[in-house]
PDB file of N, CA and C in Angstrom:
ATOM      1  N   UNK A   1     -10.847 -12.980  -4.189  1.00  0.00           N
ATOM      2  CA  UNK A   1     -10.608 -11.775  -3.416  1.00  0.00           C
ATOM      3  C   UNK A   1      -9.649 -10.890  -4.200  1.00  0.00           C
ATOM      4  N   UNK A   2      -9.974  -9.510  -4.549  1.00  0.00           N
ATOM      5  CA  UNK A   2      -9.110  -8.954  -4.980  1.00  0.00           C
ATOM      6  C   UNK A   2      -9.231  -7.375  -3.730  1.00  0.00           C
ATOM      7  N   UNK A   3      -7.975  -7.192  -4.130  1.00  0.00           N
ATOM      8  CA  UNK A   3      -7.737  -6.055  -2.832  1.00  0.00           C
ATOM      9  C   UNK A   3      -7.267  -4.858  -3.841  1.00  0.00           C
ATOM     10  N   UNK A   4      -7.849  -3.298  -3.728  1.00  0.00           N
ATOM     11  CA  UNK A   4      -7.358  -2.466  -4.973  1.00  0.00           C
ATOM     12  C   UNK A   4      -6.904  -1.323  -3.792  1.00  0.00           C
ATOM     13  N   UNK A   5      -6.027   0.028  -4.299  1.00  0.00           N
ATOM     14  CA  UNK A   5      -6.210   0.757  -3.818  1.00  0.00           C
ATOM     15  C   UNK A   5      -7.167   1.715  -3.627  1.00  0.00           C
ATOM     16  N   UNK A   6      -7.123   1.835  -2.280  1.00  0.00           N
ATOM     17  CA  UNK A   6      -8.417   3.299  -1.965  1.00  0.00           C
ATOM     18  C   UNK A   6      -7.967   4.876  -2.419  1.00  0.00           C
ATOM     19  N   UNK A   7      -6.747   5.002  -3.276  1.00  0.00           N
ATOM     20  CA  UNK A   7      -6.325   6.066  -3.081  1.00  0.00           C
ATOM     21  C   UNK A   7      -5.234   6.317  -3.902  1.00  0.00           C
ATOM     22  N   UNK A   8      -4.512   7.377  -4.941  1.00  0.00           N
ATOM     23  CA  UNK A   8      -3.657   7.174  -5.273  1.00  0.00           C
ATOM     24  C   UNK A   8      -2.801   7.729  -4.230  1.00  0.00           C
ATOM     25  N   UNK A   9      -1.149   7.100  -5.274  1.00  0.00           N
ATOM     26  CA  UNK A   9       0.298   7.582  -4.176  1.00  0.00           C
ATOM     27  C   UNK A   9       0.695   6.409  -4.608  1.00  0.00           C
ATOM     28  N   UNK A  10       2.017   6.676  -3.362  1.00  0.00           N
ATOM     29  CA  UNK A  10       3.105   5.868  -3.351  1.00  0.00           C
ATOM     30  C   UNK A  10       3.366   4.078  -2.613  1.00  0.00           C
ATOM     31  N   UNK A  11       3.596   3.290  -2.687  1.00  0.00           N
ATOM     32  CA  UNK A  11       3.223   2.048  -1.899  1.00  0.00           C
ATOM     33  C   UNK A  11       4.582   2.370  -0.875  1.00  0.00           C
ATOM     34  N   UNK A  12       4.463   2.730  -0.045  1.00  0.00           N
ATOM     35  CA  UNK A  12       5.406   2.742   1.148  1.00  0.00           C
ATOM     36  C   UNK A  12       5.749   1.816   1.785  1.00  0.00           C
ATOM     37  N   UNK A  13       4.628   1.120   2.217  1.00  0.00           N
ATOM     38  CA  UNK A  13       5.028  -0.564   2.724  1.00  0.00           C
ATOM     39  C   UNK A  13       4.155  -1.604   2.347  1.00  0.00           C
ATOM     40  N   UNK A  14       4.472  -2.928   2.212  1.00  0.00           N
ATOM     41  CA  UNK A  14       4.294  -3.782   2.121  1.00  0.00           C
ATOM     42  C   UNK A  14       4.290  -5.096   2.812  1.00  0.00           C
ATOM     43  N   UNK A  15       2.928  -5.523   3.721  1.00  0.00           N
ATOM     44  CA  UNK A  15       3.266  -6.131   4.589  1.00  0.00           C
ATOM     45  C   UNK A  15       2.708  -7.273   4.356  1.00  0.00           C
ATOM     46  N   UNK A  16       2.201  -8.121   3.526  1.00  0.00           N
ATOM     47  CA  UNK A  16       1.703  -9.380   3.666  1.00  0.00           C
ATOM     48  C   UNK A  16       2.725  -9.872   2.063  1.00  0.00           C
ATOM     49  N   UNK A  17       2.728 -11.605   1.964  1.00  0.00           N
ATOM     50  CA  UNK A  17       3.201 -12.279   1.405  1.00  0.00           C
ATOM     51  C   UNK A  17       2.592 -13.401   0.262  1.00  0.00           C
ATOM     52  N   UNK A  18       2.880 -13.278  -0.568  1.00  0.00           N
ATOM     53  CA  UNK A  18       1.854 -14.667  -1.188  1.00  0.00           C
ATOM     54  C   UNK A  18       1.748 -15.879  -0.645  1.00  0.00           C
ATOM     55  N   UNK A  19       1.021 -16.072  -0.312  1.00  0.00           N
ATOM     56  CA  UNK A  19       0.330 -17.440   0.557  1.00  0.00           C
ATOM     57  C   UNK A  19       0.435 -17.145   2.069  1.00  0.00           C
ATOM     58  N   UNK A  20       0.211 -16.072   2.173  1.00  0.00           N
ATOM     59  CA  UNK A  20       0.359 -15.292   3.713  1.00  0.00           C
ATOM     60  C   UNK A  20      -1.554 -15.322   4.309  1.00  0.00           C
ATOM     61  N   UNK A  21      -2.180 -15.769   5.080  1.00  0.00           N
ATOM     62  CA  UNK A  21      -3.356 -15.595   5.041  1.00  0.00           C
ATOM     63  C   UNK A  21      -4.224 -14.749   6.275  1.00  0.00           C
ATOM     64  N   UNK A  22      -4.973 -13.721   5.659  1.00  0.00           N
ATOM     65  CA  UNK A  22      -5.003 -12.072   6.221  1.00  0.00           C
ATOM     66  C   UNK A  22      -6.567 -12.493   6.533  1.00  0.00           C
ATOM     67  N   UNK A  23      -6.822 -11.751   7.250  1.00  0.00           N
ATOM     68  CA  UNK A  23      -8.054 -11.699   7.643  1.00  0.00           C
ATOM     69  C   UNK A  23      -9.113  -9.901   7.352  1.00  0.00           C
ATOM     70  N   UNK A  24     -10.244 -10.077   7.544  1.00  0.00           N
ATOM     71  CA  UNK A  24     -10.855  -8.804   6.958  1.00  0.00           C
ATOM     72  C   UNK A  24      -9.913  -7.761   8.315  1.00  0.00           C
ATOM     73  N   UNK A  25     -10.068  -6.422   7.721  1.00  0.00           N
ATOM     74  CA  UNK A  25      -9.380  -5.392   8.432  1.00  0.00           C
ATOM     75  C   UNK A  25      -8.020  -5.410   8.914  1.00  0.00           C
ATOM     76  N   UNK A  26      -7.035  -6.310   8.726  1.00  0.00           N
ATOM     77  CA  UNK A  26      -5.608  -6.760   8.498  1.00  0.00           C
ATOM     78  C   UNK A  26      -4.922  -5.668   7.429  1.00  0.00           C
ATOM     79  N   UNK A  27      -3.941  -4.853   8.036  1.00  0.00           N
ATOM     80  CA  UNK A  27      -2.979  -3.763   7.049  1.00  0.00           C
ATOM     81  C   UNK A  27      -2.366  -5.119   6.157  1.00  0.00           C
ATOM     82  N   UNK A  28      -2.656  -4.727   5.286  1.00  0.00           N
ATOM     83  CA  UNK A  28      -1.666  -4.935   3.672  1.00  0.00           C
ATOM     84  C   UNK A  28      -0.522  -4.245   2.945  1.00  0.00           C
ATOM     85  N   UNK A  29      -0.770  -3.081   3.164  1.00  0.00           N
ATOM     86  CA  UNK A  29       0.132  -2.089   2.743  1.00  0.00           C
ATOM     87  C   UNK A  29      -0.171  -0.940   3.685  1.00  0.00           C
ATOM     88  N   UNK A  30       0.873  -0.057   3.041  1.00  0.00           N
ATOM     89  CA  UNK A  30       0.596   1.365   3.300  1.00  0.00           C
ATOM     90  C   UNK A  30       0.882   2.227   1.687  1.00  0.00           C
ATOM     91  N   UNK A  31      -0.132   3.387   1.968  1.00  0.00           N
ATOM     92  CA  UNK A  31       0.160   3.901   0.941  1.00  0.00           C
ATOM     93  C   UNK A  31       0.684   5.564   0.941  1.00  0.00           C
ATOM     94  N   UNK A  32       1.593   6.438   0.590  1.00  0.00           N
ATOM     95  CA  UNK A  32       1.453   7.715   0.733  1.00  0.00           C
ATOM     96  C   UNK A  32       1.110   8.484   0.086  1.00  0.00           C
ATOM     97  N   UNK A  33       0.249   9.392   0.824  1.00  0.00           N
ATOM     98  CA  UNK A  33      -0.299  10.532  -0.423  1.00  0.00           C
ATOM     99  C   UNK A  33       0.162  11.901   0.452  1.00  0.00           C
ATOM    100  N   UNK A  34       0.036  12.815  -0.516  1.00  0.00           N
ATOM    101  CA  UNK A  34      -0.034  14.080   0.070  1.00  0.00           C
ATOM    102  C   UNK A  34       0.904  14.257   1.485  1.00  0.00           C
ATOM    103  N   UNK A  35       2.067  13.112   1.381  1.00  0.00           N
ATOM    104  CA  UNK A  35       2.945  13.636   2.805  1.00  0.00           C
ATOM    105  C   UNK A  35       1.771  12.997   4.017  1.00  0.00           C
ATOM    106  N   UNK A  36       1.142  12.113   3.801  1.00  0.00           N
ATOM    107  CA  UNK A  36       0.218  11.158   5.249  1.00  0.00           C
ATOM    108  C   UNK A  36       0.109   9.755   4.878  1.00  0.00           C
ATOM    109  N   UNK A  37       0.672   8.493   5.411  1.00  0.00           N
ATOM    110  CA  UNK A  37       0.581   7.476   5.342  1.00  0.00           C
ATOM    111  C   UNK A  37      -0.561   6.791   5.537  1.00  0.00           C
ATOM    112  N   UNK A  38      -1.443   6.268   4.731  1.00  0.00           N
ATOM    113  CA  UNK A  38      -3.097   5.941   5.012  1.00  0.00           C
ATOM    114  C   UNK A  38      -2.707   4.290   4.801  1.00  0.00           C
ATOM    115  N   UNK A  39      -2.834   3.695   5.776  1.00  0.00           N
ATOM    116  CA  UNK A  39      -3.001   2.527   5.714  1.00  0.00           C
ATOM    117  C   UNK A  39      -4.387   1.539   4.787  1.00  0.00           C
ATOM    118  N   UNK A  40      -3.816   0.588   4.192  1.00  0.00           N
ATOM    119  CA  UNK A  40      -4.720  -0.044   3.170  1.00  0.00           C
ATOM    120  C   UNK A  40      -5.002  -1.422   3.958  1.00  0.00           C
ATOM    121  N   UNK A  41      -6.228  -2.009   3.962  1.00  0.00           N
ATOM    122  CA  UNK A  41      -6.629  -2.745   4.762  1.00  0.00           C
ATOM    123  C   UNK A  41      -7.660  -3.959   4.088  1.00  0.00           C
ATOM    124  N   UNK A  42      -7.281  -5.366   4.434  1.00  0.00           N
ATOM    125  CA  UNK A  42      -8.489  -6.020   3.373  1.00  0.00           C
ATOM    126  C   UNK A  42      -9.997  -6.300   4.411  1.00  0.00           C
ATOM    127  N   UNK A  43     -10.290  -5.951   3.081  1.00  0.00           N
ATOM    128  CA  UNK A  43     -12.091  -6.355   3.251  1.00  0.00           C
ATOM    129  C   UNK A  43     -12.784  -7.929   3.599  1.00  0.00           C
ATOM    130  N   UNK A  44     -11.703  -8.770   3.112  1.00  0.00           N
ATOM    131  CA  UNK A  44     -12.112  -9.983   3.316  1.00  0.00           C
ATOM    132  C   UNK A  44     -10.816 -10.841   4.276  1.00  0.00           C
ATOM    133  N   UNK A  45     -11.581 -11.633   4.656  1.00  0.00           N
ATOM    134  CA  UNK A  45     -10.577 -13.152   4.482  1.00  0.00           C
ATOM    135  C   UNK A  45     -10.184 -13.800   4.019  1.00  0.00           C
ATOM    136  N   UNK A  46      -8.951 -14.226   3.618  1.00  0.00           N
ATOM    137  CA  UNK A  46      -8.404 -15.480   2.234  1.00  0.00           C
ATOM    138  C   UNK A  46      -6.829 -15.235   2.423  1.00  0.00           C
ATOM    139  N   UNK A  47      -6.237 -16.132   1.423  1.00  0.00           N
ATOM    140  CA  UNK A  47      -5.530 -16.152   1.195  1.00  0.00           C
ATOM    141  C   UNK A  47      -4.706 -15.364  -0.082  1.00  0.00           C
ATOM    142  N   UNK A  48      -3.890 -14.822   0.537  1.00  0.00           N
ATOM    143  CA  UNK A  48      -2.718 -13.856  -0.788  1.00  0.00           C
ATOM    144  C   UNK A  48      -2.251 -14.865  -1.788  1.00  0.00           C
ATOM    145  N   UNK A  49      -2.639 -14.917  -3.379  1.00  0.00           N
ATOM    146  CA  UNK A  49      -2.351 -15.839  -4.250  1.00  0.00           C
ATOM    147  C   UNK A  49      -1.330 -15.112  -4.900  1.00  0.00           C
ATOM    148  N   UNK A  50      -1.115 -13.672  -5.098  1.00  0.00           N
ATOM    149  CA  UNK A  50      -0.670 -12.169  -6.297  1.00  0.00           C
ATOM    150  C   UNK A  50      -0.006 -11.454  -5.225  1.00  0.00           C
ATOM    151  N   UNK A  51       0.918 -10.570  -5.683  1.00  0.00           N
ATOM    152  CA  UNK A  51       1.163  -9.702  -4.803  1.00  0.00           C
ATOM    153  C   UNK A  51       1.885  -9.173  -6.394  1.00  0.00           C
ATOM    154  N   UNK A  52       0.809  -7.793  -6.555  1.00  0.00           N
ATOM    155  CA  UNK A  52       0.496  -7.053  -7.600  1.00  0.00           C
ATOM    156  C   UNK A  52       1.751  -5.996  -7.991  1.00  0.00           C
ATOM    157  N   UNK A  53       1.385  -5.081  -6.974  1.00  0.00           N
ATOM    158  CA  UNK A  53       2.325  -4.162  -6.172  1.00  0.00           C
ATOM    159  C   UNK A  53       3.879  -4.379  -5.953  1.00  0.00           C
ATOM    160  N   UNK A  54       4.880  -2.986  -6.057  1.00  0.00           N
ATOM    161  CA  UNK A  54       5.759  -3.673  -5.799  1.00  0.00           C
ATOM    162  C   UNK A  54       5.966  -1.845  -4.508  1.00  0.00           C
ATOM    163  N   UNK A  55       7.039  -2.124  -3.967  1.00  0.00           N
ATOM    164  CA  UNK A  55       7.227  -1.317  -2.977  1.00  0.00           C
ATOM    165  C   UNK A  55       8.347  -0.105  -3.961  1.00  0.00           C
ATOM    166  N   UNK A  56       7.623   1.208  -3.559  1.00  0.00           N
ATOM    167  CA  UNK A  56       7.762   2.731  -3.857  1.00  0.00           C
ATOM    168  C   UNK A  56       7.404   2.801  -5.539  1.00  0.00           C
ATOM    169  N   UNK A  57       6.284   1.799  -5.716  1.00  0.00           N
ATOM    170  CA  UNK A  57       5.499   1.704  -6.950  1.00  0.00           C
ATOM    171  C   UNK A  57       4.213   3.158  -6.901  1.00  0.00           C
ATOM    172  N   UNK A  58       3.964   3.972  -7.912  1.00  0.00           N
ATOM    173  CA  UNK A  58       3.222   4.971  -7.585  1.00  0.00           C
ATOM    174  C   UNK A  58       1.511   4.134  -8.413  1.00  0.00           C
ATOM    175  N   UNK A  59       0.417   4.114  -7.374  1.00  0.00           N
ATOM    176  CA  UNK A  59      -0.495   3.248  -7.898  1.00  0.00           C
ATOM    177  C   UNK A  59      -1.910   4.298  -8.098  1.00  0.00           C
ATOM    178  N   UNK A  60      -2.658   4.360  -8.592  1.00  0.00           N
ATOM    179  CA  UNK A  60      -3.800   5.019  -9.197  1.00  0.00           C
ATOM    180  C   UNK A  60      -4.934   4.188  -8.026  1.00  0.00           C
ATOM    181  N   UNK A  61      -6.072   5.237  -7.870  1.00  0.00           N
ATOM    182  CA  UNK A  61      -7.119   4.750  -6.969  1.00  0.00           C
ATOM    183  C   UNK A  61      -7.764   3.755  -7.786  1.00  0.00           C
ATOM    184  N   UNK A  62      -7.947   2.572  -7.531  1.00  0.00           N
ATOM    185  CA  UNK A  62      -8.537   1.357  -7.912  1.00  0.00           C
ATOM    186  C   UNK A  62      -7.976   0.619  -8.667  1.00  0.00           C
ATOM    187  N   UNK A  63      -6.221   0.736  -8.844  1.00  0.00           N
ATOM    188  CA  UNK A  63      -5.671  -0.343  -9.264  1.00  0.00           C
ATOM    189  C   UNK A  63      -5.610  -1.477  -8.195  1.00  0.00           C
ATOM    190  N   UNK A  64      -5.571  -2.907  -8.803  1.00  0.00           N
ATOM    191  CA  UNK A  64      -5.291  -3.895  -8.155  1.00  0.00           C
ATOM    192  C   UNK A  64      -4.209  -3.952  -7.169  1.00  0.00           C
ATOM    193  N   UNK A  65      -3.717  -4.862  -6.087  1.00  0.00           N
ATOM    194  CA  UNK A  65      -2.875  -4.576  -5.499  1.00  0.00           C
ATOM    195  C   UNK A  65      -2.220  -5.790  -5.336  1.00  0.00           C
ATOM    196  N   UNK A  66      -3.246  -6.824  -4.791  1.00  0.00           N
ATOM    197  CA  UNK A  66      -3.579  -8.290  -4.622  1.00  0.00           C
ATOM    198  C   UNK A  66      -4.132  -8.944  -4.733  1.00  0.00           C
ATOM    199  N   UNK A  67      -4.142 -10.412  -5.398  1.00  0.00           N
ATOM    200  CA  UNK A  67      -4.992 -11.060  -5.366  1.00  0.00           C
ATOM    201  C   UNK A  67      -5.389 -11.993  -4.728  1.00  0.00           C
ATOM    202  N   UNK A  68      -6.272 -12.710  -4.521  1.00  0.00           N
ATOM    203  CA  UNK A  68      -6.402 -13.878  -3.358  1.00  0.00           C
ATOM    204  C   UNK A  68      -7.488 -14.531  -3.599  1.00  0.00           C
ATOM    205  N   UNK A  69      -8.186 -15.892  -2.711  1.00  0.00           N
ATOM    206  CA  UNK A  69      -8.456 -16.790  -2.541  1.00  0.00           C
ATOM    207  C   UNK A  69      -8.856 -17.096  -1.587  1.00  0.00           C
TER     208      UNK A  69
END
């Protein structure tokens, strides 16, 4: 499982943990763009192995974020 951003900006929050285990549509982060907080959300189920990202890191649309299992 890898989780990327949908979007560039800023990582505003950070809410899951390595070995934290998320389910599909579960917030992961948040990200800010343009002054609006768009929540980032995983696609799958598994487990957080990476936690890529670090908080008020500025990330490019389709960098990695997390990885998992």
């Amino acid at each position: 499982m890898k989780i990327l951003a949908n979007m560039s900006g800023l990582i505003n929050d950070i809410r899951v943990k390595e070995g934290e285990l998320v389910n599909a549509g579960d917030v992961v982060a948040v990200i800010e763009s343009m002054k609006m907080l768009i929540d980032l959300k995983s696609e799958s189920t598994g487990v957080i192995t990476k936690v890529v990202c670090q908080l008020e890191e500025f990330v490019q649309e389709g960098q990695l974020l997390f990885e998992g299992e």
